[in-house]
Every structure is written in C-alpha cells, then in structure tokens.
ModelCIF file with pLDDT and N, C-alpha, C, O atoms, coordinates in Angstrom:
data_MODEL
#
_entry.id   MODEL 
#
_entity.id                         1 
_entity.type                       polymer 
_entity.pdbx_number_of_molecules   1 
#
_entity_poly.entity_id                      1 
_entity_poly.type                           'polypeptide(L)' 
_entity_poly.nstd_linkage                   no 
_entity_poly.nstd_monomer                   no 
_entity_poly.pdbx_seq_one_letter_code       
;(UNK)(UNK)(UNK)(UNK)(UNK)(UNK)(UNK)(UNK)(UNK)(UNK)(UNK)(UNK)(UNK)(UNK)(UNK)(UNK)
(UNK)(UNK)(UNK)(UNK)(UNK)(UNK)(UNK)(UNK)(UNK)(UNK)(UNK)(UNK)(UNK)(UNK)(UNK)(UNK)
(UNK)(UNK)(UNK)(UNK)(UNK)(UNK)(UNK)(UNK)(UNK)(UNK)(UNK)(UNK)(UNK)(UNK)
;
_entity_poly.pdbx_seq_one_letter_code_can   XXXXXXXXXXXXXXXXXXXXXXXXXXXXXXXXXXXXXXXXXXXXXX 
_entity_poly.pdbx_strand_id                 A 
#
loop_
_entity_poly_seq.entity_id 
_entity_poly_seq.num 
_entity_poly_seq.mon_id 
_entity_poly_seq.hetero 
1 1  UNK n 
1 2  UNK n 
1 3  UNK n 
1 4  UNK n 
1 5  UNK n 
1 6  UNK n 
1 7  UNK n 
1 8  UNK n 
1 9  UNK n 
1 10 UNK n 
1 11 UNK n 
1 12 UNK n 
1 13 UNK n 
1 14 UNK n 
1 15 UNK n 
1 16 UNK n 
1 17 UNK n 
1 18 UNK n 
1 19 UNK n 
1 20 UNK n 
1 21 UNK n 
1 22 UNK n 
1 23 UNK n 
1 24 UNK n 
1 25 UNK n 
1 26 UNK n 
1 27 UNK n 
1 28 UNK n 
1 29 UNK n 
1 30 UNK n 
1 31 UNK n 
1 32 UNK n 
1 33 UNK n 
1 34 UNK n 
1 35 UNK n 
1 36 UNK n 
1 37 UNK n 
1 38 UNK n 
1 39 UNK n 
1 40 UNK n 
1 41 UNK n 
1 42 UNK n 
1 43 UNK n 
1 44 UNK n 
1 45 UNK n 
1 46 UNK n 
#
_struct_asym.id          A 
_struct_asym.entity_id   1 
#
loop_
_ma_qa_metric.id 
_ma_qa_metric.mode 
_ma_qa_metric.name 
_ma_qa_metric.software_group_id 
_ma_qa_metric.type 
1 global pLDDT . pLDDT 
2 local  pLDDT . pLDDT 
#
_ma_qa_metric_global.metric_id      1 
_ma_qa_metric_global.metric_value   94.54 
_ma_qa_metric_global.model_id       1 
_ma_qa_metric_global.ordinal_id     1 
#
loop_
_ma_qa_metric_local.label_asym_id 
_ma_qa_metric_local.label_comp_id 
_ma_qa_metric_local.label_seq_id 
_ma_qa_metric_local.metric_id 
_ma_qa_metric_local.metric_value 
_ma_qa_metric_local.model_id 
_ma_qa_metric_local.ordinal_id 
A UNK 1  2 95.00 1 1  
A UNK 2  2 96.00 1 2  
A UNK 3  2 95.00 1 3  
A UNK 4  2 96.00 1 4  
A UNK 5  2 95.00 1 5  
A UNK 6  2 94.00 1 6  
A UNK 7  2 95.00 1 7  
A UNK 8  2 97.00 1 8  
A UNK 9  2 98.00 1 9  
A UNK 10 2 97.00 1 10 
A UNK 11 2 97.00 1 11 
A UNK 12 2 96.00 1 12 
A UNK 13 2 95.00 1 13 
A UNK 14 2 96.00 1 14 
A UNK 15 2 94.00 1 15 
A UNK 16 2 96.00 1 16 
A UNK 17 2 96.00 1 17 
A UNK 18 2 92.00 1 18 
A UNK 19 2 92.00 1 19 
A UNK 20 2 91.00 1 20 
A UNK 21 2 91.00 1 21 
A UNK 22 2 95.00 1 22 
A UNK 23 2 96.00 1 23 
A UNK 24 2 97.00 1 24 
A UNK 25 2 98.00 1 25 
A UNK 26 2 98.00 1 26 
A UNK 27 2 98.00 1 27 
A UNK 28 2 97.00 1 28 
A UNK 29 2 97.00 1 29 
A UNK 30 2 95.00 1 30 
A UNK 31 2 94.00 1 31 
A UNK 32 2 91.00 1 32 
A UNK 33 2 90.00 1 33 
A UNK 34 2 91.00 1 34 
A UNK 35 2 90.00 1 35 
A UNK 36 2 91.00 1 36 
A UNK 37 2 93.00 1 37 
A UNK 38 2 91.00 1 38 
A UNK 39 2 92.00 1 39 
A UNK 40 2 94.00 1 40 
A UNK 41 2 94.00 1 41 
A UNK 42 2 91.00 1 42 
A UNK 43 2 94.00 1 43 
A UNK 44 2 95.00 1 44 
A UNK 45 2 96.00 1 45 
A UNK 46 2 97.00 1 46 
#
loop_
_atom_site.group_PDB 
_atom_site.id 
_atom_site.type_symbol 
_atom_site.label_atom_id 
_atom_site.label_alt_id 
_atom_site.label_comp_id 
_atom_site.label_asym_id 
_atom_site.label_entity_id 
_atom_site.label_seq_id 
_atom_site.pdbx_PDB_ins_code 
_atom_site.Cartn_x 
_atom_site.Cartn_y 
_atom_site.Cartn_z 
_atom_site.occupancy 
_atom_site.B_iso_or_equiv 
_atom_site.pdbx_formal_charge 
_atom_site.auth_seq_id 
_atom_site.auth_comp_id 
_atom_site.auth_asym_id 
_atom_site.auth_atom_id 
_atom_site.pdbx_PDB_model_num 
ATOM 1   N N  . UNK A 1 1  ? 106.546 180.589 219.547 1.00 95.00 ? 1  UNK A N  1 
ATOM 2   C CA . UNK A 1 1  ? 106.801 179.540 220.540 1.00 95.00 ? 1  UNK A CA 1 
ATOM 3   C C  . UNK A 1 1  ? 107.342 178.242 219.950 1.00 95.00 ? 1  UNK A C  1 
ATOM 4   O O  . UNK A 1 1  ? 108.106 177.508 220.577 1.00 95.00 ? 1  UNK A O  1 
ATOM 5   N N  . UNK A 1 2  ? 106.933 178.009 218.784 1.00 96.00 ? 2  UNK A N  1 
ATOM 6   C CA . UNK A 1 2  ? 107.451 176.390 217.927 1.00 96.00 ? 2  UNK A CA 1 
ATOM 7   C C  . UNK A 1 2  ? 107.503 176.693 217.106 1.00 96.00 ? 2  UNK A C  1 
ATOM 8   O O  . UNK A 1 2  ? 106.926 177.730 216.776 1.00 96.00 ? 2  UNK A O  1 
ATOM 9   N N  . UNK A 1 3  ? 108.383 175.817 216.095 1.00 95.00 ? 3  UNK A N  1 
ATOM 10  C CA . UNK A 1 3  ? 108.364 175.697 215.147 1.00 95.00 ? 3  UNK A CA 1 
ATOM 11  C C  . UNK A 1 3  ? 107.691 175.766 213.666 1.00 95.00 ? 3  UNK A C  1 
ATOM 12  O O  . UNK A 1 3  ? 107.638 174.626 213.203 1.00 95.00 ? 3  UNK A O  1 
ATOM 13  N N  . UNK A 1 4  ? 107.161 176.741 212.776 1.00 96.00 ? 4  UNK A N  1 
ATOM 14  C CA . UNK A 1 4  ? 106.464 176.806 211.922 1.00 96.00 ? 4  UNK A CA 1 
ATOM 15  C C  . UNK A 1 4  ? 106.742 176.520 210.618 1.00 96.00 ? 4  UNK A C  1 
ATOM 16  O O  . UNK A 1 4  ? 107.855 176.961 210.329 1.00 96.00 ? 4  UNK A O  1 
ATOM 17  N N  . UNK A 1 5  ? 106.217 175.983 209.729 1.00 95.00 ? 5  UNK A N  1 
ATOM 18  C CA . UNK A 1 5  ? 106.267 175.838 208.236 1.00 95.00 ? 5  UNK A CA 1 
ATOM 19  C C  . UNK A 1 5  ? 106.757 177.066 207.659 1.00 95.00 ? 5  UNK A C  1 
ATOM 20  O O  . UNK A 1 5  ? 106.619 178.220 208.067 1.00 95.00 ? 5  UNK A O  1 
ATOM 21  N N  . UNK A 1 6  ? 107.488 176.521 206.407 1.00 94.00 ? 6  UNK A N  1 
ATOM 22  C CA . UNK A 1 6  ? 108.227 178.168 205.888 1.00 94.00 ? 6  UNK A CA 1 
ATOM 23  C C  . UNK A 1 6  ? 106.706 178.426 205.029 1.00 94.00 ? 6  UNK A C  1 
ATOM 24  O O  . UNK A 1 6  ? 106.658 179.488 204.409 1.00 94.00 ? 6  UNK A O  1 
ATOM 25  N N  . UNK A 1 7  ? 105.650 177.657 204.967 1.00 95.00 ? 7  UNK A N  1 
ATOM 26  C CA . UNK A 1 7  ? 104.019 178.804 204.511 1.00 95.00 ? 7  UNK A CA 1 
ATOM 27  C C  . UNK A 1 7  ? 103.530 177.862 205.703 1.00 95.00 ? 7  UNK A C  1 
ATOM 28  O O  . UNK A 1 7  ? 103.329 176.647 205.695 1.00 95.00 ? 7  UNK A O  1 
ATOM 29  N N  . UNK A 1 8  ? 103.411 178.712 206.638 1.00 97.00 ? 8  UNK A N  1 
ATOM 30  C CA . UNK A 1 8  ? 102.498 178.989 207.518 1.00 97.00 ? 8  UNK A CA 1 
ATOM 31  C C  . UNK A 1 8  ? 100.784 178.719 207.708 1.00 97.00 ? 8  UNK A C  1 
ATOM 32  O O  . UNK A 1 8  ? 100.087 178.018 208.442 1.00 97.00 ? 8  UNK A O  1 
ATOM 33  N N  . UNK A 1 9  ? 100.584 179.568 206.754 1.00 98.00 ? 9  UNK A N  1 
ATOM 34  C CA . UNK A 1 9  ? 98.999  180.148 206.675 1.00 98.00 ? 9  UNK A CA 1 
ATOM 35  C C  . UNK A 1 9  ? 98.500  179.495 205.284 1.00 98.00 ? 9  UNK A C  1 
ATOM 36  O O  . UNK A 1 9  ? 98.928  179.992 204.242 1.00 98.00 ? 9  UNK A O  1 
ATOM 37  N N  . UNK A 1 10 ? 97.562  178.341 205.223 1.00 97.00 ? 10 UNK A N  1 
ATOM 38  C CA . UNK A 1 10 ? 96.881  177.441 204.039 1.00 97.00 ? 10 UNK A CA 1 
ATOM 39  C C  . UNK A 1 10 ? 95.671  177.737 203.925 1.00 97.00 ? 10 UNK A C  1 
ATOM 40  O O  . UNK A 1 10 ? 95.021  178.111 204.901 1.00 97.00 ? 10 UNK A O  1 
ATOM 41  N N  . UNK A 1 11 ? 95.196  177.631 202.813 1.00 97.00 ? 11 UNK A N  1 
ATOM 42  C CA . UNK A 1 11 ? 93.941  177.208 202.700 1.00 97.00 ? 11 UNK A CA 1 
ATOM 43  C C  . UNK A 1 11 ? 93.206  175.862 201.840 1.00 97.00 ? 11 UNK A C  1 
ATOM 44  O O  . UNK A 1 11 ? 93.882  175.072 201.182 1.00 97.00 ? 11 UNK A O  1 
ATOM 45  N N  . UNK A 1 12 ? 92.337  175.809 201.922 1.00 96.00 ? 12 UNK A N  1 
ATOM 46  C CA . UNK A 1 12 ? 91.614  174.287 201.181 1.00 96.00 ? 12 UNK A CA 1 
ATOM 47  C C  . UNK A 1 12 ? 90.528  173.857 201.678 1.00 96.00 ? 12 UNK A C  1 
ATOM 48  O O  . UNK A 1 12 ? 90.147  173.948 202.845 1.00 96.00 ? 12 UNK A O  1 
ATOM 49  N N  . UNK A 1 13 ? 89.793  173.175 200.409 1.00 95.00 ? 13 UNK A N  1 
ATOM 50  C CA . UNK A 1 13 ? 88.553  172.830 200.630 1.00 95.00 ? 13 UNK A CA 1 
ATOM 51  C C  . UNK A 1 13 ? 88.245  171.695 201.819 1.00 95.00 ? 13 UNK A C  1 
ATOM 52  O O  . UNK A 1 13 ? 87.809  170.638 201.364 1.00 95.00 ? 13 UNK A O  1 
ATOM 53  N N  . UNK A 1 14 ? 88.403  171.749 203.276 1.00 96.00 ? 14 UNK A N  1 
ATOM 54  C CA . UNK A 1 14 ? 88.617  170.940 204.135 1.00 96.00 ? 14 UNK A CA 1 
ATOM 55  C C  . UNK A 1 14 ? 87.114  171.258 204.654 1.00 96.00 ? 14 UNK A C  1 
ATOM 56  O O  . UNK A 1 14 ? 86.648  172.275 205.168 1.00 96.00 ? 14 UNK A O  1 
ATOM 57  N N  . UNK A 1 15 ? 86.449  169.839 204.283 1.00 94.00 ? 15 UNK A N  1 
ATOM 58  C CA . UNK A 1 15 ? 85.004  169.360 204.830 1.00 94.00 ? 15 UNK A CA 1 
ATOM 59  C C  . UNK A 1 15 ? 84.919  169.476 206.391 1.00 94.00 ? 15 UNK A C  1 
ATOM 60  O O  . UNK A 1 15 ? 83.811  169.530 206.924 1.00 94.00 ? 15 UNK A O  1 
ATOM 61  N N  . UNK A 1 16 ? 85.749  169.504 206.924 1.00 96.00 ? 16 UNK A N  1 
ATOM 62  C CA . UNK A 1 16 ? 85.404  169.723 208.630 1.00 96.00 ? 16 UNK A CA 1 
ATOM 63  C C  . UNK A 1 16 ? 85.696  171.517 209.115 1.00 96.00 ? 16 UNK A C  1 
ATOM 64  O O  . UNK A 1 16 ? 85.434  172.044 210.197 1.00 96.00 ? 16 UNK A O  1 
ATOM 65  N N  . UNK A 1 17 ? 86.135  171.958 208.240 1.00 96.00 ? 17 UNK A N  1 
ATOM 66  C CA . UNK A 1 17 ? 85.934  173.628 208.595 1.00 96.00 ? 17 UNK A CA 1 
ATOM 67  C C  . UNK A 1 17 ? 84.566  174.197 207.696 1.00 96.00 ? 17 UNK A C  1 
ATOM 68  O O  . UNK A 1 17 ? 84.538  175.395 207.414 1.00 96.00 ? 17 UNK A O  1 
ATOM 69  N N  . UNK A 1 18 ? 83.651  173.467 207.342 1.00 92.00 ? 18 UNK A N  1 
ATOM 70  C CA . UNK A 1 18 ? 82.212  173.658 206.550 1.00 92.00 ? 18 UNK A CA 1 
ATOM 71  C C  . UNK A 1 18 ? 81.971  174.763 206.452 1.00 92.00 ? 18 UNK A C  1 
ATOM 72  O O  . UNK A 1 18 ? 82.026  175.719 205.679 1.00 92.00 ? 18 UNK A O  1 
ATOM 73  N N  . UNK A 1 19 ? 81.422  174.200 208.252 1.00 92.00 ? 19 UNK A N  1 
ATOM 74  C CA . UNK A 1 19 ? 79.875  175.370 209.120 1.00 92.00 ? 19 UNK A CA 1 
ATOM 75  C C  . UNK A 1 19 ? 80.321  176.695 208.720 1.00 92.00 ? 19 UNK A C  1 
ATOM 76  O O  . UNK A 1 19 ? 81.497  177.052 208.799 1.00 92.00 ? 19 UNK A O  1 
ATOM 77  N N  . UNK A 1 20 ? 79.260  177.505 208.240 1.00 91.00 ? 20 UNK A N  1 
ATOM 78  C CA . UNK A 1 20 ? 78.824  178.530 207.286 1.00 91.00 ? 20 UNK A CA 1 
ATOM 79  C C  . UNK A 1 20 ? 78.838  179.317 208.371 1.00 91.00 ? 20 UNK A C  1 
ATOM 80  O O  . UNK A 1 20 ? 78.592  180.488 208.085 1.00 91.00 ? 20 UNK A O  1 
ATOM 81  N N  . UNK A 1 21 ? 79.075  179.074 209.745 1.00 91.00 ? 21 UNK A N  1 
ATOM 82  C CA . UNK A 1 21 ? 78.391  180.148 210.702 1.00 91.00 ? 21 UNK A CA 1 
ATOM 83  C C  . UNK A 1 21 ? 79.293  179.804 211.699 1.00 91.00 ? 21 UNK A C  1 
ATOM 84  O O  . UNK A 1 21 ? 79.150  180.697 212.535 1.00 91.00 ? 21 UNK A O  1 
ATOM 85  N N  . UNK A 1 22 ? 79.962  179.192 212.018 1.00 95.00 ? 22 UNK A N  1 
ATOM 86  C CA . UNK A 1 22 ? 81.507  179.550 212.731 1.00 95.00 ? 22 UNK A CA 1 
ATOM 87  C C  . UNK A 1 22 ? 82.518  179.682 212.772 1.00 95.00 ? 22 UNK A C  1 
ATOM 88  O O  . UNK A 1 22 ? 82.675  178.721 213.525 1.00 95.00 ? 22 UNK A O  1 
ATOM 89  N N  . UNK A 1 23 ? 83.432  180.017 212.644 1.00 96.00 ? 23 UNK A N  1 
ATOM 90  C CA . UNK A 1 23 ? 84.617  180.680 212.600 1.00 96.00 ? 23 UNK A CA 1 
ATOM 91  C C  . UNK A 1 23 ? 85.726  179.074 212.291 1.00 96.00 ? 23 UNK A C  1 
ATOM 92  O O  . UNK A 1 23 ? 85.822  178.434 213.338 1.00 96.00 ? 23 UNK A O  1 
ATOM 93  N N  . UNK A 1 24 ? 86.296  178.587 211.404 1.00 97.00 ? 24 UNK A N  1 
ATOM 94  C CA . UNK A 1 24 ? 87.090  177.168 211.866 1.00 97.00 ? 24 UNK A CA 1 
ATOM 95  C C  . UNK A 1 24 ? 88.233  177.043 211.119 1.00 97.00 ? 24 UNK A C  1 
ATOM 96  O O  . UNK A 1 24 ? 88.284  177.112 209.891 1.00 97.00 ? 24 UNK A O  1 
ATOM 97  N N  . UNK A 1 25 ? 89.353  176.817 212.035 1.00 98.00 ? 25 UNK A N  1 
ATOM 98  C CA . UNK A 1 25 ? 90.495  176.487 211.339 1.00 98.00 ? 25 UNK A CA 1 
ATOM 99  C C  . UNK A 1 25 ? 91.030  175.075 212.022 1.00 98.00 ? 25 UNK A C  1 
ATOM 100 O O  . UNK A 1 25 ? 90.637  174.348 212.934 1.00 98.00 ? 25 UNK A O  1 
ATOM 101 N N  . UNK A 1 26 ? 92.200  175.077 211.040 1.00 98.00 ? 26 UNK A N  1 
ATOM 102 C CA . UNK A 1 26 ? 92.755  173.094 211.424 1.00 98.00 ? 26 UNK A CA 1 
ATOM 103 C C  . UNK A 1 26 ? 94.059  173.460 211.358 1.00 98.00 ? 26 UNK A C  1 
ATOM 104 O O  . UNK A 1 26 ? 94.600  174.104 210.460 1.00 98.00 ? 26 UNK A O  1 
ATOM 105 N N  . UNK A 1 27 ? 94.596  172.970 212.464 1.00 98.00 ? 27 UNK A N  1 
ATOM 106 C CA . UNK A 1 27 ? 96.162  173.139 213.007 1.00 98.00 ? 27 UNK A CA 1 
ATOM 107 C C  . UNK A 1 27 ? 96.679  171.544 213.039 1.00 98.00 ? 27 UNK A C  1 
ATOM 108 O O  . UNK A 1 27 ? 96.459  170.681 213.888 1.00 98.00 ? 27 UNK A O  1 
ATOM 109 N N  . UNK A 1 28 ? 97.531  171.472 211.664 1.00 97.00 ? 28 UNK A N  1 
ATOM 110 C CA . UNK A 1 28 ? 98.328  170.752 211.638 1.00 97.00 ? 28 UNK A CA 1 
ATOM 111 C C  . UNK A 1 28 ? 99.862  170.996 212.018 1.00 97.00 ? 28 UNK A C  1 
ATOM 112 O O  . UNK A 1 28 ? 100.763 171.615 211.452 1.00 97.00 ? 28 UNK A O  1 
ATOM 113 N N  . UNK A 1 29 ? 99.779  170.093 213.479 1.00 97.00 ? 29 UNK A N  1 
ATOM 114 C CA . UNK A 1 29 ? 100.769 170.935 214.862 1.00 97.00 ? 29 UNK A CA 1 
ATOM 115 C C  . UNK A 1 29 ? 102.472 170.301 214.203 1.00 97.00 ? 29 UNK A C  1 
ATOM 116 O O  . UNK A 1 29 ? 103.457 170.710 214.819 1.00 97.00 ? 29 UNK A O  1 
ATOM 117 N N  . UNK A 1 30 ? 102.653 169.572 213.283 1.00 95.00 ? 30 UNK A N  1 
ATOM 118 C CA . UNK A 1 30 ? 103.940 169.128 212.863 1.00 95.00 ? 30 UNK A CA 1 
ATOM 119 C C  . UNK A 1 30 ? 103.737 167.777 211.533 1.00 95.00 ? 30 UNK A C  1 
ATOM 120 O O  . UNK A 1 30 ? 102.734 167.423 210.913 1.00 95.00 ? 30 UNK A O  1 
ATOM 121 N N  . UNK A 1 31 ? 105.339 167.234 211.479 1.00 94.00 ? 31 UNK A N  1 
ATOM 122 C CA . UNK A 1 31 ? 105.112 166.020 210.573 1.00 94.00 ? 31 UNK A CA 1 
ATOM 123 C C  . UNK A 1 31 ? 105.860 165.146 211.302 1.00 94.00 ? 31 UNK A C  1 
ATOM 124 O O  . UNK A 1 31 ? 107.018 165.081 211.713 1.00 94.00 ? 31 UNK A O  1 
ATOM 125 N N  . UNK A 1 32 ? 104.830 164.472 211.345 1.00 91.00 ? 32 UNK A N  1 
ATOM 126 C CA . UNK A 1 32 ? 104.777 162.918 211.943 1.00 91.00 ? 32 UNK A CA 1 
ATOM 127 C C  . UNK A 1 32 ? 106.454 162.493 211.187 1.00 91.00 ? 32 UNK A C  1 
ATOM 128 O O  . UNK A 1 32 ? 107.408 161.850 211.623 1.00 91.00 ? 32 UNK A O  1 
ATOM 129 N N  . UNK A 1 33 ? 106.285 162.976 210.313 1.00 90.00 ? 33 UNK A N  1 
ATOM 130 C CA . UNK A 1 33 ? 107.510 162.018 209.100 1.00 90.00 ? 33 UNK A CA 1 
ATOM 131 C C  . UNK A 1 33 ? 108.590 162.413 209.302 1.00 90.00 ? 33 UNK A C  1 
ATOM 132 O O  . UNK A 1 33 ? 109.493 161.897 208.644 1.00 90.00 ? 33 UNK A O  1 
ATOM 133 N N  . UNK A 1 34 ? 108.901 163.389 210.203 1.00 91.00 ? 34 UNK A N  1 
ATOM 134 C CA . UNK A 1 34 ? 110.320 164.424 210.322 1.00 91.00 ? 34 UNK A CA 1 
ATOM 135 C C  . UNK A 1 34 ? 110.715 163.379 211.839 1.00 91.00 ? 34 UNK A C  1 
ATOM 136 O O  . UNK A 1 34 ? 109.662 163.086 212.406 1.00 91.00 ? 34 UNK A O  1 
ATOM 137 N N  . UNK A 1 35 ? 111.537 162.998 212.311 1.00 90.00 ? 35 UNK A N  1 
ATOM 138 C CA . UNK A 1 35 ? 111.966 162.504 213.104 1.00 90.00 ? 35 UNK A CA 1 
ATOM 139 C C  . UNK A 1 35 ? 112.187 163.859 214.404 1.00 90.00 ? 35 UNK A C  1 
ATOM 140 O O  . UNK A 1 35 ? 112.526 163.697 215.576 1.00 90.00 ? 35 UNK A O  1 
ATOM 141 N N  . UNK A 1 36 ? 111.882 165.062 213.746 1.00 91.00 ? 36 UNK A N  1 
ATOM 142 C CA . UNK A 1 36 ? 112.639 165.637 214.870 1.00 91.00 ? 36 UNK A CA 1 
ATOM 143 C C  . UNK A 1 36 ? 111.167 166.108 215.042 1.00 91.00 ? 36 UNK A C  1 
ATOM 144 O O  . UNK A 1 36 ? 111.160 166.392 216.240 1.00 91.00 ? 36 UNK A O  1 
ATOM 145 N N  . UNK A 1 37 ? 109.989 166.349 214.603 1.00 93.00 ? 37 UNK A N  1 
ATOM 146 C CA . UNK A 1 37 ? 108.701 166.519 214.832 1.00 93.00 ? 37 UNK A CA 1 
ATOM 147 C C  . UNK A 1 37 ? 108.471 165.793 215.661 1.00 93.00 ? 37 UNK A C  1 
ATOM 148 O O  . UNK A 1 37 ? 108.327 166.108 216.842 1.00 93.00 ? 37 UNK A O  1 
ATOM 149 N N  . UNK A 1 38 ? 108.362 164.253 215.024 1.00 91.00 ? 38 UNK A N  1 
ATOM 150 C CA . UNK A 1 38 ? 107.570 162.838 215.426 1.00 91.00 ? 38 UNK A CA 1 
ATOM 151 C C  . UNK A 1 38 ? 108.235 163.067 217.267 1.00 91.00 ? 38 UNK A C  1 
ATOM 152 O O  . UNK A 1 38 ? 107.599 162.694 218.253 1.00 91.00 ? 38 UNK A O  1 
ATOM 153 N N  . UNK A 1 39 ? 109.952 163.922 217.331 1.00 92.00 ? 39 UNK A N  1 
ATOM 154 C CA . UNK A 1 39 ? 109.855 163.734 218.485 1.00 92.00 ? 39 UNK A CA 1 
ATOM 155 C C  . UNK A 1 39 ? 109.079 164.711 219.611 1.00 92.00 ? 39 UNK A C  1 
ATOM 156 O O  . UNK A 1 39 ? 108.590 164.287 220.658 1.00 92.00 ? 39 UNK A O  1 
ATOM 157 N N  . UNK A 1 40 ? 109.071 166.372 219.085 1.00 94.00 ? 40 UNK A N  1 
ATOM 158 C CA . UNK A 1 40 ? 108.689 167.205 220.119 1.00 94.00 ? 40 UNK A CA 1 
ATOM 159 C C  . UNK A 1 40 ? 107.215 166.894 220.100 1.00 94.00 ? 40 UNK A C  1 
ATOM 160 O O  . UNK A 1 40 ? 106.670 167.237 221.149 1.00 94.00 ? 40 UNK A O  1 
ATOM 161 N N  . UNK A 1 41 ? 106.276 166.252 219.065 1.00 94.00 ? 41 UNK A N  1 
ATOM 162 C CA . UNK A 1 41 ? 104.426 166.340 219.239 1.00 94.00 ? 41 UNK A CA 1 
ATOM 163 C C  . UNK A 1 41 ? 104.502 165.241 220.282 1.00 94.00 ? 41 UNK A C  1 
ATOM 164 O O  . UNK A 1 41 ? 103.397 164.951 220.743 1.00 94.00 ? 41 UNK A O  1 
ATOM 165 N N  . UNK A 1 42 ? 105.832 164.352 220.914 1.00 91.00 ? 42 UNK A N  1 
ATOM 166 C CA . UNK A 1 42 ? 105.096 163.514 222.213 1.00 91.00 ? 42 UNK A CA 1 
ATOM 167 C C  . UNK A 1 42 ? 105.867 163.851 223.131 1.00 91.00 ? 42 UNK A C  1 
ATOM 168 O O  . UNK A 1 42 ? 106.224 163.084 224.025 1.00 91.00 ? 42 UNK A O  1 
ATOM 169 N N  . UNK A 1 43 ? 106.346 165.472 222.982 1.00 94.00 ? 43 UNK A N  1 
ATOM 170 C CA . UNK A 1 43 ? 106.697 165.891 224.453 1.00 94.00 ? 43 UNK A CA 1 
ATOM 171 C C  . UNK A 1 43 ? 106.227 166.535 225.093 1.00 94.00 ? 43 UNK A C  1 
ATOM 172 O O  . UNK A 1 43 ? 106.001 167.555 224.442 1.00 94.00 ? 43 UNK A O  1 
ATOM 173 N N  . UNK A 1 44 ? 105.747 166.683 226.437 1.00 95.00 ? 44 UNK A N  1 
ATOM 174 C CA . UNK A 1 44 ? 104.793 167.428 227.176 1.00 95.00 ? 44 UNK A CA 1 
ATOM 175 C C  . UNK A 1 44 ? 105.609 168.909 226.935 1.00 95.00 ? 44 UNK A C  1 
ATOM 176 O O  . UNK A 1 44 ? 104.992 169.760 226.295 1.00 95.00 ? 44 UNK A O  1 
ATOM 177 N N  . UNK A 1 45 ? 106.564 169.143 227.280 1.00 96.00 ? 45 UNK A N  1 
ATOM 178 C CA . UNK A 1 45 ? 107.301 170.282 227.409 1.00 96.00 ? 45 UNK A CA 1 
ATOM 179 C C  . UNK A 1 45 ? 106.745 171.311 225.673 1.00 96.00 ? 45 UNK A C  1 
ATOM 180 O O  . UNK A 1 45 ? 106.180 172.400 225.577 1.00 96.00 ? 45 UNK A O  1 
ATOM 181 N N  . UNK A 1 46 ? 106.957 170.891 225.198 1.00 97.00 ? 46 UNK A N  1 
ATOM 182 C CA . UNK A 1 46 ? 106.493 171.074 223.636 1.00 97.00 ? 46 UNK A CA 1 
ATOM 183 C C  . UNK A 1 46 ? 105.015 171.727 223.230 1.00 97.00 ? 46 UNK A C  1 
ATOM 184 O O  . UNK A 1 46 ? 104.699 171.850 222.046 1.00 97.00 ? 46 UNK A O  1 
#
C-alpha cells in the first residue's frame, strides 16, 4: 500500500517493545527529513 524502506524489517534494543509477554513492534511510518515523506505522513489519503 506505501512506500517501504529498501530494509524493511529491523531490529534493536528498543526499551518500549520490553514486555516479556506481549507481542511489540514500532512502525516507523516514514522520514520526516524526505520532503516527499514529510508530505504524504500529513495526508489523510495516505
């Protein structure tokens, strides 16, 4: 449906995916820094 990173799928020691007992991932949805990002993350359509 959008646009993806040419690596996709990360991993790292990220303190808010902890909990030992639920399932957690973190979706970083674009880059702010790309002008053509910064524009579709404030479009509803997007």
């Amino acid at each position: 449906s959008i646009k993806m990173h040419k690596i996709p799928l990360r991993s790292a020691r990220f303190w808010v995916l902890s909990a030992p007992d639920v399932p957690s991932v973190l979706i970083e949805l674009g880059y702010m820094s790309s002008p053509k990002d910064a524009e579709l993350l404030n479009s509803p359509e997007w």
